[in-house]
N, C-alpha and C. Protein backbone atom coordinates (compact mmCIF):
# COMPACT_ATOMS: atom_id res chain seq x y z
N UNK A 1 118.71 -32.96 -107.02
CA UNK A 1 117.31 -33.28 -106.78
C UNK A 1 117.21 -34.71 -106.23
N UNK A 2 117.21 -35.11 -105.10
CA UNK A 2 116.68 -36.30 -104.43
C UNK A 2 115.48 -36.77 -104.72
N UNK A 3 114.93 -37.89 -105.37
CA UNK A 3 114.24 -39.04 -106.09
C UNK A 3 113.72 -39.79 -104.48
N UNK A 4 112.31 -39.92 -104.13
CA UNK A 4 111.98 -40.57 -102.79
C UNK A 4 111.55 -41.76 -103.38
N UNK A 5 111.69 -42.81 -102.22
CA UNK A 5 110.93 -44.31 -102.51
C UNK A 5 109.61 -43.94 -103.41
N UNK A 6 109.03 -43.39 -102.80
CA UNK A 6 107.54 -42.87 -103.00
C UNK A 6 107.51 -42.68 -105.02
N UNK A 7 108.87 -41.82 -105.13
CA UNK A 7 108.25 -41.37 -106.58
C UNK A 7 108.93 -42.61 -107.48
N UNK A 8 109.61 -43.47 -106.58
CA UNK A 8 110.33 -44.82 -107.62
C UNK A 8 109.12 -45.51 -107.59
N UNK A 9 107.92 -45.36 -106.61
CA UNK A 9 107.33 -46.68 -106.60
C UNK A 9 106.34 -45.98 -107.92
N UNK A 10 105.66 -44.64 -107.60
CA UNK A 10 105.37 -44.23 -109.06
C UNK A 10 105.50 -44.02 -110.36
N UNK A 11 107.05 -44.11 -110.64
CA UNK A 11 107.39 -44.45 -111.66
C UNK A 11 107.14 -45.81 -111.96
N UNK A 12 107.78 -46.57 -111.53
CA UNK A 12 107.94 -48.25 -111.78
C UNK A 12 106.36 -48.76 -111.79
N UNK A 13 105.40 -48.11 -111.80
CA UNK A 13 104.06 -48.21 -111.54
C UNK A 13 103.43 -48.29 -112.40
N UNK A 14 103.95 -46.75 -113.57
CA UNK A 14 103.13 -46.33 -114.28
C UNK A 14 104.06 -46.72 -115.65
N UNK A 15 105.17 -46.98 -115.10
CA UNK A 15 106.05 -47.48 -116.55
C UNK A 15 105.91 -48.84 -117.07
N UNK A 16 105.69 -49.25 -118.35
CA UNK A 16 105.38 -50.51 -118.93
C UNK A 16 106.75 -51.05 -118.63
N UNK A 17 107.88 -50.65 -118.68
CA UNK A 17 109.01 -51.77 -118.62
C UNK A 17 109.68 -52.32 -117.71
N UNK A 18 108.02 -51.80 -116.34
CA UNK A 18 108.77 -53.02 -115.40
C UNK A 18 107.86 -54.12 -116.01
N UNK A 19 107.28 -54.61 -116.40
CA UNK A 19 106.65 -55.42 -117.28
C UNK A 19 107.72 -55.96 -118.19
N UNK A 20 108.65 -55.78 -118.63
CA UNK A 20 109.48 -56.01 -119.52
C UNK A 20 110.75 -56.76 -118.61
N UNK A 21 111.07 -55.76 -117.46
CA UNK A 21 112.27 -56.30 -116.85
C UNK A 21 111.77 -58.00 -115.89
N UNK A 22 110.51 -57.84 -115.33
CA UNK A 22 109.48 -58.85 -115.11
C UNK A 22 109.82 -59.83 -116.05
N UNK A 23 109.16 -59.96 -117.31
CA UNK A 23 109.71 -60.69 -118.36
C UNK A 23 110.66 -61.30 -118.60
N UNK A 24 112.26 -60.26 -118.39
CA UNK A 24 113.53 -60.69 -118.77
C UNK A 24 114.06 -61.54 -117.64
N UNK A 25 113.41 -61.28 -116.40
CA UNK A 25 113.99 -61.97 -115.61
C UNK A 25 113.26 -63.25 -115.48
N UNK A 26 112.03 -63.55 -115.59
CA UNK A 26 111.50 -64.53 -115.77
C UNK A 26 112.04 -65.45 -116.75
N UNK A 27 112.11 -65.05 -118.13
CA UNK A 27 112.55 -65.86 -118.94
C UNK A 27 114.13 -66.27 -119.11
N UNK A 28 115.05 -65.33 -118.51
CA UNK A 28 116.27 -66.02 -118.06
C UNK A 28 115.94 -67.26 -117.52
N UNK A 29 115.36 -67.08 -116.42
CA UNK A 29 115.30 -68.06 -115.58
C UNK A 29 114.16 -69.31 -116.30
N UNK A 30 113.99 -69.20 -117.10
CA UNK A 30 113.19 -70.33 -117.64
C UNK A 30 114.49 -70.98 -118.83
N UNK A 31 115.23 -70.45 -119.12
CA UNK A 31 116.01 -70.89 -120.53
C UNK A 31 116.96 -71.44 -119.90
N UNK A 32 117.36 -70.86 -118.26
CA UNK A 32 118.58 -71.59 -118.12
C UNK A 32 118.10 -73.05 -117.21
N UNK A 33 116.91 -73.03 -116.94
CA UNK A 33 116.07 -74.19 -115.95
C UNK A 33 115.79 -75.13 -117.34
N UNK A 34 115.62 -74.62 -118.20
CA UNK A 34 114.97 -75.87 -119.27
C UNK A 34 116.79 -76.35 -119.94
N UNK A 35 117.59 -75.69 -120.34
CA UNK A 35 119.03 -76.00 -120.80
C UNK A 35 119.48 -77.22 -120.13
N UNK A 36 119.30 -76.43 -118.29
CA UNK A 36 120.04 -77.87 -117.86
C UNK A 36 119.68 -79.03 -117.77
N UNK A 37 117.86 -78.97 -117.83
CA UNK A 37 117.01 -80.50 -117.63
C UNK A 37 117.52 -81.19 -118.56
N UNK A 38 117.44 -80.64 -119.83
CA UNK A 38 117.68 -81.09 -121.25
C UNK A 38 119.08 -81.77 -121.11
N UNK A 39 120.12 -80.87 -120.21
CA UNK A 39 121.49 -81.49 -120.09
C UNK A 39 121.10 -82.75 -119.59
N UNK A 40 120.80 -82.80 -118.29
CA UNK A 40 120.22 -84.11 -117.77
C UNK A 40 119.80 -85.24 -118.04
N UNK A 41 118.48 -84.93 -118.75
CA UNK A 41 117.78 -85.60 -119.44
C UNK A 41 118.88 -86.30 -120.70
N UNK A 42 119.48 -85.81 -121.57
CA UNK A 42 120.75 -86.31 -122.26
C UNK A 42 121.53 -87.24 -121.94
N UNK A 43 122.00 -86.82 -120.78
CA UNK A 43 123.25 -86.98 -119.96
C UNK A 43 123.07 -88.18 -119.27
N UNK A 44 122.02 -88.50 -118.54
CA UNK A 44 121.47 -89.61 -117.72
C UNK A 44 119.99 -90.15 -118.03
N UNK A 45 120.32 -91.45 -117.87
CA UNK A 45 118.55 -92.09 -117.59
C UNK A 45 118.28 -91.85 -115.96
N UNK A 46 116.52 -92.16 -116.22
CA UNK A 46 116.32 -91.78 -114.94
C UNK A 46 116.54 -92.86 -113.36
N UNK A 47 117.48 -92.04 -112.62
CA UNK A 47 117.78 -92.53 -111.35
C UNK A 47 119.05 -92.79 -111.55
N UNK A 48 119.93 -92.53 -112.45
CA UNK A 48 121.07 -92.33 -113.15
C UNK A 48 122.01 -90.77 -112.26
N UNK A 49 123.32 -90.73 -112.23
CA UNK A 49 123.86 -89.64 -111.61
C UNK A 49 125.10 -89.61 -111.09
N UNK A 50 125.54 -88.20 -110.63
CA UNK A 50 126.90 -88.46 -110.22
C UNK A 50 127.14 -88.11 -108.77
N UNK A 51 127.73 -88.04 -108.10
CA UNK A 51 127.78 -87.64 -106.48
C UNK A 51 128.80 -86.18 -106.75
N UNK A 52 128.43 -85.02 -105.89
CA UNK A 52 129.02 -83.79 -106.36
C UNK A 52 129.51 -83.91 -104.77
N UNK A 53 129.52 -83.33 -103.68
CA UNK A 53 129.83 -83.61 -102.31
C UNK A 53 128.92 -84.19 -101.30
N UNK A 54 129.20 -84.40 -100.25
CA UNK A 54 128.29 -84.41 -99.13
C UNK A 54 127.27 -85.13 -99.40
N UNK A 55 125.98 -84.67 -99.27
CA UNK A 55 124.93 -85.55 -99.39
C UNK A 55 123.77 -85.40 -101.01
N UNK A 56 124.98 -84.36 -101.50
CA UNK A 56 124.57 -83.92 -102.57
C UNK A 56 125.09 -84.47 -104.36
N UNK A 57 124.22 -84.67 -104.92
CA UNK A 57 124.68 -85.07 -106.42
C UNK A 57 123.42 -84.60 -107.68
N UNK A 58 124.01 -84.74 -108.59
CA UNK A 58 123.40 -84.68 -109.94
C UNK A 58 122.34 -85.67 -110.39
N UNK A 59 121.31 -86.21 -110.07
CA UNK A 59 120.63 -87.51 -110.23
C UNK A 59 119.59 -86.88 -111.42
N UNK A 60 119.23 -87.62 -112.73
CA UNK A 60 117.73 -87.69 -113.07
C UNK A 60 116.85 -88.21 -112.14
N UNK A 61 115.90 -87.22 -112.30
CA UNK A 61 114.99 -87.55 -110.91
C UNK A 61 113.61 -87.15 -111.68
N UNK A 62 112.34 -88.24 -112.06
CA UNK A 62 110.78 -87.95 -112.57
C UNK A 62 110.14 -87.62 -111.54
N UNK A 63 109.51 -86.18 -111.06
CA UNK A 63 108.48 -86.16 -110.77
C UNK A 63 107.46 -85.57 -111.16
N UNK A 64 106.32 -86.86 -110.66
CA UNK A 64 104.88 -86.68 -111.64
C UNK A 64 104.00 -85.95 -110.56
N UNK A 65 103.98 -85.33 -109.67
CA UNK A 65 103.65 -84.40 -108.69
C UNK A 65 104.24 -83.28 -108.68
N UNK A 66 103.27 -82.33 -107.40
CA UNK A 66 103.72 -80.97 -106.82
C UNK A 66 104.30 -80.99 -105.78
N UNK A 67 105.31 -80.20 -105.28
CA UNK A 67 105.58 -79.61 -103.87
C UNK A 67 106.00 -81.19 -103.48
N UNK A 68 106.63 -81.79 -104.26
CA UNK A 68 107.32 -82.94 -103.24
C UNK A 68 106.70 -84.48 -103.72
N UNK A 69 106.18 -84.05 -104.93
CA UNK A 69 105.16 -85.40 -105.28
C UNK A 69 104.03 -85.66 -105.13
N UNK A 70 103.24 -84.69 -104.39
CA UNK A 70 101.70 -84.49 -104.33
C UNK A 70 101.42 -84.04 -105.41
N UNK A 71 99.66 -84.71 -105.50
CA UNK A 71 98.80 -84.13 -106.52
C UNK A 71 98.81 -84.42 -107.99
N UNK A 72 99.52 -85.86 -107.96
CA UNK A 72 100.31 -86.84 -109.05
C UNK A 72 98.96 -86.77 -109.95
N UNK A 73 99.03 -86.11 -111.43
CA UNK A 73 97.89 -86.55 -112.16
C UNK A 73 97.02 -85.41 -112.09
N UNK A 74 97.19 -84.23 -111.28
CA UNK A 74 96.48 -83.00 -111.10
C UNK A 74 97.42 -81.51 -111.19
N UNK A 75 98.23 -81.93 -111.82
CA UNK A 75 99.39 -80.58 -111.39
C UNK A 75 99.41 -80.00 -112.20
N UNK A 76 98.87 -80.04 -114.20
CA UNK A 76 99.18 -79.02 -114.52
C UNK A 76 98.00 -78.41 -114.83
N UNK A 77 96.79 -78.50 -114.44
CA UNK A 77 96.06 -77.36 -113.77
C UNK A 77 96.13 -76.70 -112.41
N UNK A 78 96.69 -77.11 -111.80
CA UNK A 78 97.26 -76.52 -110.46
C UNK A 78 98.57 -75.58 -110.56
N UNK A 79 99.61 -75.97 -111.82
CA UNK A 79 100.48 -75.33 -112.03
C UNK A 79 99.97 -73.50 -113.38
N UNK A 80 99.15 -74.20 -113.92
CA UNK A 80 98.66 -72.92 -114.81
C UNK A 80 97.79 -71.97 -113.39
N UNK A 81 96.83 -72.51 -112.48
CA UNK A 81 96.35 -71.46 -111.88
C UNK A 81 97.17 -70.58 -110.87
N UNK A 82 98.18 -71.17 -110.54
CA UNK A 82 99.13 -71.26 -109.57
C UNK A 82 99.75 -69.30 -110.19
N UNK A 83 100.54 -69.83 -111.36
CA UNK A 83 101.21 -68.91 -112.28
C UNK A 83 100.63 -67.51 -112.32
N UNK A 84 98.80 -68.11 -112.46
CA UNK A 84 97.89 -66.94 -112.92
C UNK A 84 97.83 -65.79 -111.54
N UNK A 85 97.48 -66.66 -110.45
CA UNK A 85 97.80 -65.88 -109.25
C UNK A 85 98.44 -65.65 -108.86
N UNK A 86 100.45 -65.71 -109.46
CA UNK A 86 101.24 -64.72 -108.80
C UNK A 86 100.86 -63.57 -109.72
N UNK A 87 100.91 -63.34 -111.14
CA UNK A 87 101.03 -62.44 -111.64
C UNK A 87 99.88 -61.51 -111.80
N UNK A 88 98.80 -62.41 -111.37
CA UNK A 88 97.63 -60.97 -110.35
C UNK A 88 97.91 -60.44 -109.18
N UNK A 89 98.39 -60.91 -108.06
CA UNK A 89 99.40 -60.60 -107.30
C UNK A 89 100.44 -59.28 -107.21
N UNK A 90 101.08 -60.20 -108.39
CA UNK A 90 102.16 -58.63 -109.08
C UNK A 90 101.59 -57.37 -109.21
N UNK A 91 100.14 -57.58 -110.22
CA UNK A 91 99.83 -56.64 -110.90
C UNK A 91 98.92 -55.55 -109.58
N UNK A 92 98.33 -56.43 -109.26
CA UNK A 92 97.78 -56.00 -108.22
C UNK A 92 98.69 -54.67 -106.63
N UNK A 93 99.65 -55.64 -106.43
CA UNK A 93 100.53 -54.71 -106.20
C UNK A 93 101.38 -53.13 -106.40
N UNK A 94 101.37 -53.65 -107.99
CA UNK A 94 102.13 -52.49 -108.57
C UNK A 94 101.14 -51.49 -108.81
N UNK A 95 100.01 -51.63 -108.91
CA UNK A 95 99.07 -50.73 -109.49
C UNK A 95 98.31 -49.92 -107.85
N UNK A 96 98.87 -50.29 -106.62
CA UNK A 96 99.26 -49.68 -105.32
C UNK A 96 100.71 -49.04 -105.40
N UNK A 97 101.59 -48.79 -106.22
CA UNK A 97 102.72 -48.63 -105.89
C UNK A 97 103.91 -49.43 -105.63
N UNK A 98 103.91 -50.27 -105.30
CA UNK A 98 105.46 -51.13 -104.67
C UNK A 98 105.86 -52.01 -105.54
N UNK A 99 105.98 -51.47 -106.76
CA UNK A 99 106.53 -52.24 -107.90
C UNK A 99 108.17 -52.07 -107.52
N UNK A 100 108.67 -51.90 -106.65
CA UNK A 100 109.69 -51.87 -106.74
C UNK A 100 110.87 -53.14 -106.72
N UNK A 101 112.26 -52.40 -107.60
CA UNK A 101 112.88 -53.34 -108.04
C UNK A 101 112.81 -54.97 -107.41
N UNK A 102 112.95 -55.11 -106.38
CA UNK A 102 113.20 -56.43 -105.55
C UNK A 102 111.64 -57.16 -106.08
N UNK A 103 110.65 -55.93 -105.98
CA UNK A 103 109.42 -56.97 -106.03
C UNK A 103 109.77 -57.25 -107.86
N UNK A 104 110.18 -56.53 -108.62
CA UNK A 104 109.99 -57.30 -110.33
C UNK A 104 110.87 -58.10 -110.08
N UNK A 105 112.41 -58.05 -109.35
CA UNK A 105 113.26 -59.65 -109.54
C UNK A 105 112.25 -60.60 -108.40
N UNK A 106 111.78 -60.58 -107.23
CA UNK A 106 111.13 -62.17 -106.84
C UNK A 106 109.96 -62.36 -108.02
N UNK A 107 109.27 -61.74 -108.45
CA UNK A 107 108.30 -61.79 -108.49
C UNK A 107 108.80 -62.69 -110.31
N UNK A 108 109.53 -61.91 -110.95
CA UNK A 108 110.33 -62.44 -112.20
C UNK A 108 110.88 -63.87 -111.66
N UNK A 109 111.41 -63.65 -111.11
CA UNK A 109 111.92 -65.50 -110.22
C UNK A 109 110.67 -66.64 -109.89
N UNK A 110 109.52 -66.31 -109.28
CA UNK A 110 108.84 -66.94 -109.50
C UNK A 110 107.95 -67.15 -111.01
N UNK A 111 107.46 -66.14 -111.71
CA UNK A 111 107.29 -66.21 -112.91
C UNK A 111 107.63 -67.56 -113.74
N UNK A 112 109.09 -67.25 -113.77
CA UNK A 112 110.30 -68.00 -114.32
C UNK A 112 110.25 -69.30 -114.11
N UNK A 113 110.34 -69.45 -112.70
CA UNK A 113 110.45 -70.86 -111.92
C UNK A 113 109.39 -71.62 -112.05
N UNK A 114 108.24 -70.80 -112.47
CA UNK A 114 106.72 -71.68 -112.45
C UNK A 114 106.56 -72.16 -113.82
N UNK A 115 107.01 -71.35 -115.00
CA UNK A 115 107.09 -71.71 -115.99
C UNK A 115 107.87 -72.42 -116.94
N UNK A 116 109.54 -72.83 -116.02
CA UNK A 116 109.80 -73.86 -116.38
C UNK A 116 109.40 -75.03 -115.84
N UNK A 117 109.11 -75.26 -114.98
CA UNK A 117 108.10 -76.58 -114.49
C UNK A 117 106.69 -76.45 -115.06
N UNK A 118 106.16 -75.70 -115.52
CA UNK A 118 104.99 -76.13 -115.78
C UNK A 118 105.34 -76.45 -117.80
N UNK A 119 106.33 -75.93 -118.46
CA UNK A 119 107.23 -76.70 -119.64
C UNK A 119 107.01 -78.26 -119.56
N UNK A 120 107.25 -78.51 -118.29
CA UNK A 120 107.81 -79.79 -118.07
C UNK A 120 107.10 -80.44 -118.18
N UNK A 121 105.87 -79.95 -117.12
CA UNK A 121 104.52 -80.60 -117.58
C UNK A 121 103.64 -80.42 -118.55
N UNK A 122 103.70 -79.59 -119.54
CA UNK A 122 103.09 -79.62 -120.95
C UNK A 122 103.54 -80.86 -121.69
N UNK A 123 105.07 -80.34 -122.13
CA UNK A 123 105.91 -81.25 -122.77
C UNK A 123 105.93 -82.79 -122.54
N UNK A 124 106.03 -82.92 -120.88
CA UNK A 124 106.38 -84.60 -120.51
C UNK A 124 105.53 -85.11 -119.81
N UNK A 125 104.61 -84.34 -119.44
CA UNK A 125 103.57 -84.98 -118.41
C UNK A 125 104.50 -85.47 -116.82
N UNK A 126 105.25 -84.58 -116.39
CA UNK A 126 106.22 -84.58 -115.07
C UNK A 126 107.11 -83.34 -115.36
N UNK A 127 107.83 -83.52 -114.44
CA UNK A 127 109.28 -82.47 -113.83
C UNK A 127 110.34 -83.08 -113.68
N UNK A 128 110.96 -82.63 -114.31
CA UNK A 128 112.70 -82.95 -114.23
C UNK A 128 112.98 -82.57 -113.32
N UNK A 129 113.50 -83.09 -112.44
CA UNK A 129 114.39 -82.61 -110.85
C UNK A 129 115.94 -83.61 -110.90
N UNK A 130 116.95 -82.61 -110.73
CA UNK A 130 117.97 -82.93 -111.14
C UNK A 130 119.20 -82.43 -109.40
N UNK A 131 118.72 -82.05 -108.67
CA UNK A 131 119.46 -81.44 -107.75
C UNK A 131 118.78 -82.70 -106.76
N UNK A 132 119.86 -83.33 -106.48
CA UNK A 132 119.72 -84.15 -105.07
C UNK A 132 120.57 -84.00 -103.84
N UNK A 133 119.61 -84.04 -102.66
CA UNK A 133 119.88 -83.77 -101.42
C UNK A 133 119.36 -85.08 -100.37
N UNK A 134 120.03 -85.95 -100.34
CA UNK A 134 119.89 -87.35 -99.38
C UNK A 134 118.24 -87.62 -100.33
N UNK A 135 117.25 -87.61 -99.74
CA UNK A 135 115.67 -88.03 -100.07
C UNK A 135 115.56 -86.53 -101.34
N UNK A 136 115.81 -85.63 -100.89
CA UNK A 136 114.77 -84.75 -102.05
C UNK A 136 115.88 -84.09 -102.99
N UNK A 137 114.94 -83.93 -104.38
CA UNK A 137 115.14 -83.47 -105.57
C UNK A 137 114.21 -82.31 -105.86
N UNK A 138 115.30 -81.43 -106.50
CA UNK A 138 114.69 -80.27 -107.04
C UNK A 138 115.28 -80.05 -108.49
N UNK A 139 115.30 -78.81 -108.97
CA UNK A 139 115.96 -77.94 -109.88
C UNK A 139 116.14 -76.52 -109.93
N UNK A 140 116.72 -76.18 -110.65
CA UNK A 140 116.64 -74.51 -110.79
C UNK A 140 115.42 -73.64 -110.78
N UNK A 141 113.89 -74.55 -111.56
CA UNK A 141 112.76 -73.86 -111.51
C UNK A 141 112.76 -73.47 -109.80
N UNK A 142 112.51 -74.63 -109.09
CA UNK A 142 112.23 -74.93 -107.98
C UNK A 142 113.14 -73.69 -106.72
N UNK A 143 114.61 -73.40 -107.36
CA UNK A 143 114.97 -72.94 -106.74
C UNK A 143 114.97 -71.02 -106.61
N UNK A 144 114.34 -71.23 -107.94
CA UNK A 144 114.05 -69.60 -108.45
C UNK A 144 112.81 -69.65 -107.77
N UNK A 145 111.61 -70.32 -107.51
CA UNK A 145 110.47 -70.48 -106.78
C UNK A 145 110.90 -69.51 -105.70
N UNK A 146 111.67 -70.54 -104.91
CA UNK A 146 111.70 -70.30 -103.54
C UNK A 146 112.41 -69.03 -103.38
N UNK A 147 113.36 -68.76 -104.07
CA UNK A 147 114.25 -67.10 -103.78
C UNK A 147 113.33 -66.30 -104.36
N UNK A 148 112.25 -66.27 -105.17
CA UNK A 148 111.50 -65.27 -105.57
C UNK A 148 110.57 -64.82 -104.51
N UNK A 149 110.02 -66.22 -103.91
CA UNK A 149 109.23 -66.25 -102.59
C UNK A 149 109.78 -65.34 -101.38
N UNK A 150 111.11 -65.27 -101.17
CA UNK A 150 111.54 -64.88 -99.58
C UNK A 150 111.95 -63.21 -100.09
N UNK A 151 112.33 -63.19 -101.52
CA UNK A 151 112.35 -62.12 -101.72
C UNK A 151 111.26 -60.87 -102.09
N UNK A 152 110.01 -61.59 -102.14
CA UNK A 152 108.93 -60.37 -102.30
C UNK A 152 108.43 -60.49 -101.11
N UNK A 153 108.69 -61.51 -100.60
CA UNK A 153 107.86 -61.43 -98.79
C UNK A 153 108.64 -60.81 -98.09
N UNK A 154 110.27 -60.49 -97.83
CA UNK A 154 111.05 -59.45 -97.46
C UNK A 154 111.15 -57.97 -97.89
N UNK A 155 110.72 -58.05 -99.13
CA UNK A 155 109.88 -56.86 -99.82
C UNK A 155 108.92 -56.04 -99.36
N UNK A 156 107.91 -56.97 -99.21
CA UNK A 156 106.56 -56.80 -98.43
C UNK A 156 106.83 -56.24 -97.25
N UNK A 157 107.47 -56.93 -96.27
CA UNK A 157 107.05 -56.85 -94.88
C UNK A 157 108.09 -55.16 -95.08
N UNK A 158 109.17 -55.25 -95.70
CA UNK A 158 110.04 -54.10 -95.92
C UNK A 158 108.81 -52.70 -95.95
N UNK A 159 108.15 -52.91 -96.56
CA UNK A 159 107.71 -51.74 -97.44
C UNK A 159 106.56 -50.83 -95.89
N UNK A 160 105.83 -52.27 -95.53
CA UNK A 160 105.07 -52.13 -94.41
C UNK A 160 105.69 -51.73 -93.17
N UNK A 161 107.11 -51.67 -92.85
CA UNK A 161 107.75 -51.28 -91.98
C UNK A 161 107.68 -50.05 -92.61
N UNK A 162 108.07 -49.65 -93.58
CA UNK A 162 108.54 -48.37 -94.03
C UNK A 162 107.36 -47.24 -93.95
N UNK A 163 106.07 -48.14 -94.24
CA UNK A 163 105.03 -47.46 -93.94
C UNK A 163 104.38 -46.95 -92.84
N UNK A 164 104.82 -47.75 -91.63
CA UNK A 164 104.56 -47.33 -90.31
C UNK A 164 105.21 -46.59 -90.00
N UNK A 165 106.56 -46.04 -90.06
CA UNK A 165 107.40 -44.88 -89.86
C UNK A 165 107.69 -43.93 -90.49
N UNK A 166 106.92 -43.72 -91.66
CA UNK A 166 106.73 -42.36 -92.46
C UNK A 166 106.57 -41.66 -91.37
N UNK A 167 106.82 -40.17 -91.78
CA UNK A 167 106.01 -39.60 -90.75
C UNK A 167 105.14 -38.79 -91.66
N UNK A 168 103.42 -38.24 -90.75
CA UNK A 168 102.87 -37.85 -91.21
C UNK A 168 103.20 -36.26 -91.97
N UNK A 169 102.25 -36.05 -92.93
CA UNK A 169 102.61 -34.92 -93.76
C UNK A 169 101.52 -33.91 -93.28
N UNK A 170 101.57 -32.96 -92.86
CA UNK A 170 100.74 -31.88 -92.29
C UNK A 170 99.51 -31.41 -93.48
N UNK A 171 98.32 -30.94 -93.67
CA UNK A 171 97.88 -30.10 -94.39
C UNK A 171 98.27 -28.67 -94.79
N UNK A 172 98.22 -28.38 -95.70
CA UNK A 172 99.05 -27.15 -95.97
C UNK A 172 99.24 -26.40 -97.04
């Protein structure tokens, strides 16, 4: 018996534990983003670090901004609404169908990624950014952000291709 996109996206739709796998992947990604700040944070004062290759090293790095240091003093209401609208987003989605797998891992990746930075800013009033690249610093939140991002928007555009080349189903 062959299983179509169509009836995965109905399953995964109507089943609570993509809600769950959502979850697990989110909160991986929050335990292992908060572990290493904490390493950091330990490990070094800030502006403190080691050189790993190239233009790259391990630095404590404070930032009291968004997206690069904007919005210094406004971010963690920008970071709670932020959160709220992927996971209307999600829900919104799935309850059309295209809960599918790729969309619960980006969508769990951003989850994840938003909620260990926004930790950061409960807890410290800033973000630990620990990944340096010549001028900019990130972390793991940051980087689960962005792969969650390219992966539900490759998702997306996926699904919409897929939808234009169905072919139609006759009455019958």
């Amino acid at each position: 018996m062959e299983v179509t996109n169509r009836q995965l996206d109905v399953q995964a739709t109507s089943n609570p534990l993509r809600w769950l796998a959502l979850l697990g992947v989110a909160f991986s990604v929050l335990a292992i983003d908060q572990a290493l700040k904490e390493s950091v944070r330990s490990a070094f004062d800030p502006g403190e670090g080691v050189h790993l290759f190239g233009a790259y090293s391990i630095q404590h790095f404070q930032n009291t901004g968004v997206a690069g240091g904007g919005f210094e003093g406004n971010a963690l209401p920008l970071a709670i609404l932020a959160l709220m609208f992927v996971l209307g987003v999600y829900e919104f989605l799935a309850q059309r169908g295209h809960a599918r797998v790729s969309l619960i891992v980006g969508f769990g990746l951003l989850v994840g990624g938003g909620l260990g930075n926004l930790v950061d800013r409960a807890r410290l009033g800033l973000v630990t950014d620990f990944i340096r690249n010549d001028d900019h610093a990130y972390n793991i939140a940051d980087i689960a952000i962005f792969t969650g991002g390219v992966i539900v928007l490759v998702a997306l555009i996926g699904s919409l291709v897929r939808g234009r080349h169905q072919p139609t189903r006759s009455a019958g």
